[in-house]
Protein backbone atom coordinates (compact mmCIF):
# COMPACT_ATOMS: atom_id res chain seq x y z
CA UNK A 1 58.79 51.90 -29.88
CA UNK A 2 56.39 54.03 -32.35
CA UNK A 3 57.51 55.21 -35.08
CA UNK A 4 56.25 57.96 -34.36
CA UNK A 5 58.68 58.73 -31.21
CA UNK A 6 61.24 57.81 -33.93
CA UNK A 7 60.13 61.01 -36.36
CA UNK A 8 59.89 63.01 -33.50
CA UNK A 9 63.04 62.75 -32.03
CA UNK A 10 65.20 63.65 -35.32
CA UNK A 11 67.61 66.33 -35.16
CA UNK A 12 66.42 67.67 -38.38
CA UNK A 13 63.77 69.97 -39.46
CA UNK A 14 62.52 71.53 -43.16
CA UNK A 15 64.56 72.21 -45.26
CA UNK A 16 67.15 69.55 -44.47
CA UNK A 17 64.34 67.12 -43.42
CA UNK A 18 64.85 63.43 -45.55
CA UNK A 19 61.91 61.21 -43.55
CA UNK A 20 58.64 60.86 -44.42
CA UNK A 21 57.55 57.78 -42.80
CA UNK A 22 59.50 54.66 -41.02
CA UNK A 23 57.26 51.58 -42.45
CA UNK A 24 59.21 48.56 -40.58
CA UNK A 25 62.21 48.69 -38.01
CA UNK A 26 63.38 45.81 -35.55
CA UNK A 27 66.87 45.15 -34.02
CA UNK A 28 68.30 44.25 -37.31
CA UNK A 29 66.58 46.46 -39.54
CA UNK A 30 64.96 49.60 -40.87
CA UNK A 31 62.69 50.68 -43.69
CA UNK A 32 61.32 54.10 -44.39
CA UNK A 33 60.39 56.76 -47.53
CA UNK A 34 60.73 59.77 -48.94
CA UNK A 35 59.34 61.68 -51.45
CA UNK A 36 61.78 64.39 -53.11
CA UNK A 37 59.17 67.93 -53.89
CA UNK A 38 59.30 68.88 -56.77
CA UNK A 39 60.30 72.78 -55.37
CA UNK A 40 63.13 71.19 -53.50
CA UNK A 41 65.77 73.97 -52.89
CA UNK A 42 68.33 72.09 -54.58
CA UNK A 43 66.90 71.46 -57.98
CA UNK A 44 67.45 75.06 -59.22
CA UNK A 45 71.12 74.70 -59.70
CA UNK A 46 71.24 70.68 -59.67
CA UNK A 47 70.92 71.12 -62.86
CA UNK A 48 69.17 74.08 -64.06
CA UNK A 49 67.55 72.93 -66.86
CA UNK A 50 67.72 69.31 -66.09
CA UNK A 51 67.20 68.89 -62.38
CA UNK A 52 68.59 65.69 -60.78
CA UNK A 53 68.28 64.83 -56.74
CA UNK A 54 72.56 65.32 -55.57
CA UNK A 55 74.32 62.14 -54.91
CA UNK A 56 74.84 64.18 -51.25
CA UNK A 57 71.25 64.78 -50.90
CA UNK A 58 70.74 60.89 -51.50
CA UNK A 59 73.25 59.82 -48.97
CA UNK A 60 72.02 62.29 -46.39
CA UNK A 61 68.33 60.64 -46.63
CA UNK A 62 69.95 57.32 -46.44
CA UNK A 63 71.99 58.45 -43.74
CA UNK A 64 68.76 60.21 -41.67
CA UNK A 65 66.55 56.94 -42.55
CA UNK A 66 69.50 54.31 -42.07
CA UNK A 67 71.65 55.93 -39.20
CA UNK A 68 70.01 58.24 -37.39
CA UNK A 69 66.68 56.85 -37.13
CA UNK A 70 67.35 53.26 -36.88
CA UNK A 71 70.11 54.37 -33.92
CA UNK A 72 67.13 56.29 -32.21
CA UNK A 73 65.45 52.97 -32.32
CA UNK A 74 68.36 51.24 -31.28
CA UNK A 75 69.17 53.35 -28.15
CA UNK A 76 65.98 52.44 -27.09
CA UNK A 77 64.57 55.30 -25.39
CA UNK A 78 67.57 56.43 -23.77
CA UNK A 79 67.60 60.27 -23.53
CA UNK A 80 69.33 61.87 -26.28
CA UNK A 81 70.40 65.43 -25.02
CA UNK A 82 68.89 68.13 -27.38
CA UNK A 83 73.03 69.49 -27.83
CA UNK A 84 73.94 66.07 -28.99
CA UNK A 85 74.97 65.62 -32.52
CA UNK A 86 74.57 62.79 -34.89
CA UNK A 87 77.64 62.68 -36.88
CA UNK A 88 78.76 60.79 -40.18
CA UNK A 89 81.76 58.99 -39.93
CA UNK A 90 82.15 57.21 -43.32
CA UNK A 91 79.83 56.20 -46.11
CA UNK A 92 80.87 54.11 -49.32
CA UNK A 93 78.25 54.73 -51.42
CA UNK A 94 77.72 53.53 -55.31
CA UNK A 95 75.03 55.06 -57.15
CA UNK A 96 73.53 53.17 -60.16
CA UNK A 97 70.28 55.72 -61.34
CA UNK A 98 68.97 59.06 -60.53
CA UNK A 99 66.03 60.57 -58.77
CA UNK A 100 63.92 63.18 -59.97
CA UNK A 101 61.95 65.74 -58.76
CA UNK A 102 58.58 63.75 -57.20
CA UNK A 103 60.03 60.69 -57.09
CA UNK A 104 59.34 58.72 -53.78
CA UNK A 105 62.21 56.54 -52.66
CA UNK A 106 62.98 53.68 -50.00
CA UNK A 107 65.55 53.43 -47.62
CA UNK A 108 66.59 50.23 -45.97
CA UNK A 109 69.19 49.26 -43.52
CA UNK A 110 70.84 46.34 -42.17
CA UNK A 111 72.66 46.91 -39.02
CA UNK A 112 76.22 45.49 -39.21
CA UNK A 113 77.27 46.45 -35.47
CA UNK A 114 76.33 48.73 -33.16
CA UNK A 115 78.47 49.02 -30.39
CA UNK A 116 79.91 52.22 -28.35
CA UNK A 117 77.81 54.68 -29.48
CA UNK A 118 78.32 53.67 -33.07
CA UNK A 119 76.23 52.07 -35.54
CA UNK A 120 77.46 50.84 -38.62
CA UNK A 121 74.65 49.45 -41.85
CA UNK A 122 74.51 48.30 -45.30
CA UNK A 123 72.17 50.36 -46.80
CA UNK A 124 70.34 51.12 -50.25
CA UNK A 125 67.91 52.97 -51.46
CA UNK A 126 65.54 51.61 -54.15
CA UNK A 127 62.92 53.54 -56.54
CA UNK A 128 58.90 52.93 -56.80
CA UNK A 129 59.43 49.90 -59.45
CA UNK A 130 62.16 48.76 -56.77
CA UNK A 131 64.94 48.96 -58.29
CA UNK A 132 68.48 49.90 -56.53
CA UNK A 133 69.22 53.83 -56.88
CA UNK A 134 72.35 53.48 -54.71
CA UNK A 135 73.86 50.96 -51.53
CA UNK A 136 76.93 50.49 -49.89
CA UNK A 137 78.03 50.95 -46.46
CA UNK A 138 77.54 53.99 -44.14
CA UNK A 139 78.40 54.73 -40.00
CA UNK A 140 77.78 56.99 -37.76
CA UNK A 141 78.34 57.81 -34.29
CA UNK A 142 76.22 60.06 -31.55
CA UNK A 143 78.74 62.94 -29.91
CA UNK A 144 77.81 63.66 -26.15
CA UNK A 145 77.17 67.33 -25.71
CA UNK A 146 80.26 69.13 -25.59
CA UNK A 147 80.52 71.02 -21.86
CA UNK A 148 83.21 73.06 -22.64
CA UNK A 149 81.54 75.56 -24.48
């Protein structure tokens, strides 16, 4: 699969967009980057005269890098309606240094099952110089359209 098809098949678009580029991805395993603007949206209040990346911001990259587009991958090709949702269904998340505005991060996964719709990684996310930002655990599950609306 292309990682490409992968990009292109997120349920996410600018501003809330955390995926730049997938660089490896197999069964097991996913690696991708992003690179947090300097004009982000959040760094005006967060804080506003010393603006750090949210620990929520950094666990919803992880989560669009680790989850969502390693479970694309994953679901190999199957047809994911466009009223689906990708939903978060615990993370456990310990964060050890922050990211500024500019700063290009990694994101890799390691699947720990995926089974029933639901895909469940270790995950961390490492800086340019490689070392660990944040890792833990994180799952996630897709949610079939819901017809009764």
């Amino acid at each position: 699969m292309k990682h490409n098809y992968i990009l292109n098949s997120l349920p996410y678009s600018e501003p809330f967009l955390f995926v730049d580029e997938i660089l490896s991805v197999s069964e097991y395993a996913i690696k991708g980057t992003y690179t947090f603007e300097h004009d982000a949206y959040f760094y005006k209040g967060h804080f506003k005269d010393y603006p750090i990346t949210p620990g929520v911001i950094l666990t919803e990259c992880m989560a669009q890098i680790g989850l969502v587009c390693f479970g694309i991958y994953l679901l190999n090709g199957k047809t994911i309606s466009e009223k689906s949702t990708f939903a978060l269904s615990s993370t456990e998340i310990d964060f050890y240094l922050p990211v500024y505005p500019g700063e290009k991060v990694s994101v890799v996964s390691e699947k720990i099952y995926f089974r029933f719709q639901k895909l469940k990684c270790k995950v961390k996310m490492l800086n340019a110089k490689e070392q660990v930002i944040a890792k833990g655990t994180i799952s996630g599950m897709i949610l079939k359209e819901n017809k009764s609306k």
